[in-house]
C-alpha atoms as a PDB file:
ATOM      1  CA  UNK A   1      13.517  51.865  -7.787  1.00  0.00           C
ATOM      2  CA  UNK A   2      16.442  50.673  -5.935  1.00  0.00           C
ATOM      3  CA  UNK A   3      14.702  50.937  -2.807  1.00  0.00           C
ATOM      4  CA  UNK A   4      12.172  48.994  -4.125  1.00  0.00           C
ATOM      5  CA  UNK A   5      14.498  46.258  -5.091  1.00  0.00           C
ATOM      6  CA  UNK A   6      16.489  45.641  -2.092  1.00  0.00           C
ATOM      7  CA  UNK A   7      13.391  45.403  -0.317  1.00  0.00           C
ATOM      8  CA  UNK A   8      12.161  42.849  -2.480  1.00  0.00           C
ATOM      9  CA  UNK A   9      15.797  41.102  -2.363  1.00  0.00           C
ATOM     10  CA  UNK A  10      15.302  41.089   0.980  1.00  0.00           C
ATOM     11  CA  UNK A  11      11.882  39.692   1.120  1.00  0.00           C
ATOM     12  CA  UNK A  12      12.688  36.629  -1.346  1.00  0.00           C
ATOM     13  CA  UNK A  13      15.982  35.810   1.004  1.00  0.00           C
ATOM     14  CA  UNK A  14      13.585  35.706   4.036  1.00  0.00           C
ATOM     15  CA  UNK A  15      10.761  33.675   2.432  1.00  0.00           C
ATOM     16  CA  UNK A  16      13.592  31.351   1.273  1.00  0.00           C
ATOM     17  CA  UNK A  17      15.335  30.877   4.755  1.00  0.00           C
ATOM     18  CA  UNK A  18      11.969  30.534   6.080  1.00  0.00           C
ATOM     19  CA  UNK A  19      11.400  27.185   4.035  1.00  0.00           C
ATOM     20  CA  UNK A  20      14.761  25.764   4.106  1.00  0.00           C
ATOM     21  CA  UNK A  21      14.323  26.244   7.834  1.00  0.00           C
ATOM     22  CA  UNK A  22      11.185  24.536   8.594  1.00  0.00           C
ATOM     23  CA  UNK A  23      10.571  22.420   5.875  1.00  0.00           C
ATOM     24  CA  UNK A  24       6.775  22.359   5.249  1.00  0.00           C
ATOM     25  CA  UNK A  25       4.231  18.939   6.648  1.00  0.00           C
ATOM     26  CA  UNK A  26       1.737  18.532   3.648  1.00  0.00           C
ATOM     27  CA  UNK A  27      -1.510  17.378   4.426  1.00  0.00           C
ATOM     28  CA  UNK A  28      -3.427  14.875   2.193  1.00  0.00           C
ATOM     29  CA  UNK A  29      -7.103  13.613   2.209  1.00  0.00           C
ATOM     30  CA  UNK A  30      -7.133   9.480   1.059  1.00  0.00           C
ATOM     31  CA  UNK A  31     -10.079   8.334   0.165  1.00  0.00           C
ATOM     32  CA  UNK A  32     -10.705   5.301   2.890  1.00  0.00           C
ATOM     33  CA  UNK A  33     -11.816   2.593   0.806  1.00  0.00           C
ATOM     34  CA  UNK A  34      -8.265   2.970  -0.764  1.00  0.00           C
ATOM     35  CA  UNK A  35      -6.532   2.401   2.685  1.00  0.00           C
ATOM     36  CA  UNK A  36      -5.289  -0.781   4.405  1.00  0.00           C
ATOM     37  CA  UNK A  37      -4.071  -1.063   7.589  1.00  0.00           C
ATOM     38  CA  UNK A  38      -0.477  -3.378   7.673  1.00  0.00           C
ATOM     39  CA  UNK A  39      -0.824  -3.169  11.460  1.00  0.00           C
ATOM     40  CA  UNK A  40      -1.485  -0.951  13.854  1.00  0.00           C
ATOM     41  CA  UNK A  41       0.874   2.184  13.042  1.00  0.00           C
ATOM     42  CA  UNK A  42       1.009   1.248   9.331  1.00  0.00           C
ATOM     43  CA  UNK A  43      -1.228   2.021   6.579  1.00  0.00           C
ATOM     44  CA  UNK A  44      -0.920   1.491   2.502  1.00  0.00           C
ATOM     45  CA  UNK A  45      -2.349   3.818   0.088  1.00  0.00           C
ATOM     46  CA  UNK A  46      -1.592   2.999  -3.082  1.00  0.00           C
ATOM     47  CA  UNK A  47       2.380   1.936  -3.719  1.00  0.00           C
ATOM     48  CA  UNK A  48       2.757   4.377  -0.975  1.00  0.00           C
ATOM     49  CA  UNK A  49       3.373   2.937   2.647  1.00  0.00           C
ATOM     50  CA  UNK A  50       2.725   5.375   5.639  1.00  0.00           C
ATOM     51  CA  UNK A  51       4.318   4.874   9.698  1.00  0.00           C
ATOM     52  CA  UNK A  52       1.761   6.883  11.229  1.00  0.00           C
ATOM     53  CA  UNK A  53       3.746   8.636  14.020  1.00  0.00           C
ATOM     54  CA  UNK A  54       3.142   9.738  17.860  1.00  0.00           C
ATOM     55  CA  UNK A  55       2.206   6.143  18.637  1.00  0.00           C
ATOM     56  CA  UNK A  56       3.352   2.633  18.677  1.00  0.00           C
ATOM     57  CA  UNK A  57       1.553  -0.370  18.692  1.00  0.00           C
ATOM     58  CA  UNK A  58       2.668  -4.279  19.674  1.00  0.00           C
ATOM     59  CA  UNK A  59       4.624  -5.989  16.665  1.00  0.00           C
ATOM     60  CA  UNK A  60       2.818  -8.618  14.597  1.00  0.00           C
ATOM     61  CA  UNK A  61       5.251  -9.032  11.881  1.00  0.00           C
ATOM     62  CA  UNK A  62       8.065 -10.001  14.331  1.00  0.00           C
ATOM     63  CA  UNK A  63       6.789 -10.128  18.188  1.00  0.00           C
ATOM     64  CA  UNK A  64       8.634 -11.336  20.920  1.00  0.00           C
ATOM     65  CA  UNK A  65       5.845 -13.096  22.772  1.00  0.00           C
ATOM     66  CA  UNK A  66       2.685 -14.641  22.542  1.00  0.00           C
ATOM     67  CA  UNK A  67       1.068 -11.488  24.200  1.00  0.00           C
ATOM     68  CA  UNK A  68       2.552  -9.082  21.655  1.00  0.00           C
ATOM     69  CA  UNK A  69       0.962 -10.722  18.778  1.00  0.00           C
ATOM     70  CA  UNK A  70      -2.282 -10.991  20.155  1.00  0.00           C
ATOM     71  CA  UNK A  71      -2.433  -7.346  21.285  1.00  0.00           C
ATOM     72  CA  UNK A  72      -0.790  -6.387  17.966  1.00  0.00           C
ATOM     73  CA  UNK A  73      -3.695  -8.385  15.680  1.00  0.00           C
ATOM     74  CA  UNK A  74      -6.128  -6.203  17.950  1.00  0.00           C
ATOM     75  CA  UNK A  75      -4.561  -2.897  17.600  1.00  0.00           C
ATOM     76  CA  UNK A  76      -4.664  -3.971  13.862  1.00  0.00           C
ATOM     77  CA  UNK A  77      -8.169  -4.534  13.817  1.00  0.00           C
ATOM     78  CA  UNK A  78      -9.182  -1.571  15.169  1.00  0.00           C
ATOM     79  CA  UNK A  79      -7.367   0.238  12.682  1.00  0.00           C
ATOM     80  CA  UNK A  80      -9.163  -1.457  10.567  1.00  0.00           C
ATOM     81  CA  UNK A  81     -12.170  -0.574  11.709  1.00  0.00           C
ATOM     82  CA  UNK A  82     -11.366   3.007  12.123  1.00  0.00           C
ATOM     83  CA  UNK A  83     -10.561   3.114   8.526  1.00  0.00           C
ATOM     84  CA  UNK A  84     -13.667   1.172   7.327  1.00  0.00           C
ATOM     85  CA  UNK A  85     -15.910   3.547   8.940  1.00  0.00           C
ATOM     86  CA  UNK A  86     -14.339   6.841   7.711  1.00  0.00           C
ATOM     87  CA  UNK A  87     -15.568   8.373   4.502  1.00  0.00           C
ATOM     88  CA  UNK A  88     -11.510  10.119   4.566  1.00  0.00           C
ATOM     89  CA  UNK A  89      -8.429   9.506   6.381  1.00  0.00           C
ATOM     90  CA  UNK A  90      -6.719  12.823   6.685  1.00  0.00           C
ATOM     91  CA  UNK A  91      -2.637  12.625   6.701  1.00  0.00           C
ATOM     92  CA  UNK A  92      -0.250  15.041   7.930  1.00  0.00           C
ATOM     93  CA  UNK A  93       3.057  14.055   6.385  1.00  0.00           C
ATOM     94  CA  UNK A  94       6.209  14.520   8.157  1.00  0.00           C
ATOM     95  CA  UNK A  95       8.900  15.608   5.568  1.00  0.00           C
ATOM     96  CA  UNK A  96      11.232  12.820   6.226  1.00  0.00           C
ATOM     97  CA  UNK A  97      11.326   9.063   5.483  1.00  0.00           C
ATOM     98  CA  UNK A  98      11.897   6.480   8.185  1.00  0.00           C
ATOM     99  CA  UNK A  99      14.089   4.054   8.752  1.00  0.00           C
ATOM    100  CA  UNK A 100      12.031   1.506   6.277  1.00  0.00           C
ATOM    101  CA  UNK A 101      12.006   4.408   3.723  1.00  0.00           C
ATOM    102  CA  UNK A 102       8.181   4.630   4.408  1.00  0.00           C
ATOM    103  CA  UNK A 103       6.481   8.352   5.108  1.00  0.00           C
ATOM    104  CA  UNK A 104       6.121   9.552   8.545  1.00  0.00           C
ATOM    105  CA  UNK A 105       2.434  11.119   8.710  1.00  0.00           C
ATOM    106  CA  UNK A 106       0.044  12.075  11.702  1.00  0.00           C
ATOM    107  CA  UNK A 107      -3.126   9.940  10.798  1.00  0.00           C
ATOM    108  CA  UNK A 108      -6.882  11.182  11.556  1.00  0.00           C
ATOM    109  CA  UNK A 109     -10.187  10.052  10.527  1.00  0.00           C
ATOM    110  CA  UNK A 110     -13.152  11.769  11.628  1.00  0.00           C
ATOM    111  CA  UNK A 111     -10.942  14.640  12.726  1.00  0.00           C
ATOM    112  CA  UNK A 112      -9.329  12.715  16.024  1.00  0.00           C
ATOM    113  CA  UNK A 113      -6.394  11.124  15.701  1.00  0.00           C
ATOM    114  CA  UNK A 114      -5.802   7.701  15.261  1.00  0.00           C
ATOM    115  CA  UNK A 115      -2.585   7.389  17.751  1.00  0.00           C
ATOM    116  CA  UNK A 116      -4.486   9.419  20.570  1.00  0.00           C
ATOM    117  CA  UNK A 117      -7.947   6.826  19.601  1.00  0.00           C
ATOM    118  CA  UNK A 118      -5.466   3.405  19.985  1.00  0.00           C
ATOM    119  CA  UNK A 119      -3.608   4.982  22.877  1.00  0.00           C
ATOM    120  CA  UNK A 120      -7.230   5.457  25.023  1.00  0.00           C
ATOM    121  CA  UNK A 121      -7.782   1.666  24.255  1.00  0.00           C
ATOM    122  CA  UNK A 122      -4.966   0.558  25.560  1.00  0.00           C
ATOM    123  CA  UNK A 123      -3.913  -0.887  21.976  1.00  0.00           C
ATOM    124  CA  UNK A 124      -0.849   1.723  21.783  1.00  0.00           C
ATOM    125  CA  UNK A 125       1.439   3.777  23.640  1.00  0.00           C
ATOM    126  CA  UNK A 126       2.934   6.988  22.979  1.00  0.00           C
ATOM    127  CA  UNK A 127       6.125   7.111  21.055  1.00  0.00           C
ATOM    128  CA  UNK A 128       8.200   9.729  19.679  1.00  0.00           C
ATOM    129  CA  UNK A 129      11.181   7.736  18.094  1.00  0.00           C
ATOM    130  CA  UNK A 130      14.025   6.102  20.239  1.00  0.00           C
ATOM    131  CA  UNK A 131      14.216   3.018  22.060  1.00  0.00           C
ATOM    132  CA  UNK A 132      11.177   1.338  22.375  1.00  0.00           C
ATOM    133  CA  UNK A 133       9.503  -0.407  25.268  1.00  0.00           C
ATOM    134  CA  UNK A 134       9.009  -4.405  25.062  1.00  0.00           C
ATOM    135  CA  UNK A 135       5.350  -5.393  24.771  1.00  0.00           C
ATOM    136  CA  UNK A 136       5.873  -8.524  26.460  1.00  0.00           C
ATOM    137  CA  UNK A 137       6.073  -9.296  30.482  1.00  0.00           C
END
């Protein structure tokens, strides 16, 4: 009985260690028609807002050229599009919050994901936090 115990002591500390060491992604299926696209690495589901991460796309909010804005509305629109034409956007959340308190998530419709589609296009680049580079000339 003791044996029995300690080994499931032991089993319970490991499980527990486990989690607190890599906290867990969850993954969530959004229905698309509930999805809008903020610009090109931001969605909104809901109250919830979503920086879709491993990518970064040309500011339209605040751009620093001419150039930046028009390539942002574009990367933007084909967001758009990707979403509009999914049935399901499939997000794998990151478990912390960005610097705008929205979630970090790796975004996919149509199982391919939406960073990797923009990037091909030329309408992103890669980006995995840190200083990023200027969109304009």
């Amino acid at each position: 009985m003791k044996r029995l115990l300690f080994l499931s002591a032991t089993l319970a500390s490991l499980f527990f260690a486990a989690v607190w060491i890599e906290p867990s992604k969850q993954t969530k299926t959004l229905s698309a028609s509930e999805v809008i696209a903020i610009d090109g690495d931001t969605i909104d589901h809901g109250d919830d807002r979503y920086r879709l991460v491993g990518f970064d796309t040309p500011e339209t909010y605040r751009p620093q050229c001419r150039a930046e804005k028009t390539l942002g509305l574009e990367a933007k629109a084909r967001l758009t599009e990707l979403i509009q034409t999914a049935d399901q956007i499939e997000l794998v959340i990151q478990p912390d919050l960005d610097v705008h308190d929205r979630f970090l998530a790796v975004g996919r419709v149509a199982g391919q994901d939406v960073g990797a589609i923009l990037i091909s296009e030329g309408l992103a680049r890669p980006y995995h936090g840190g200083k990023r580079q200027s969109w304009c000339g």
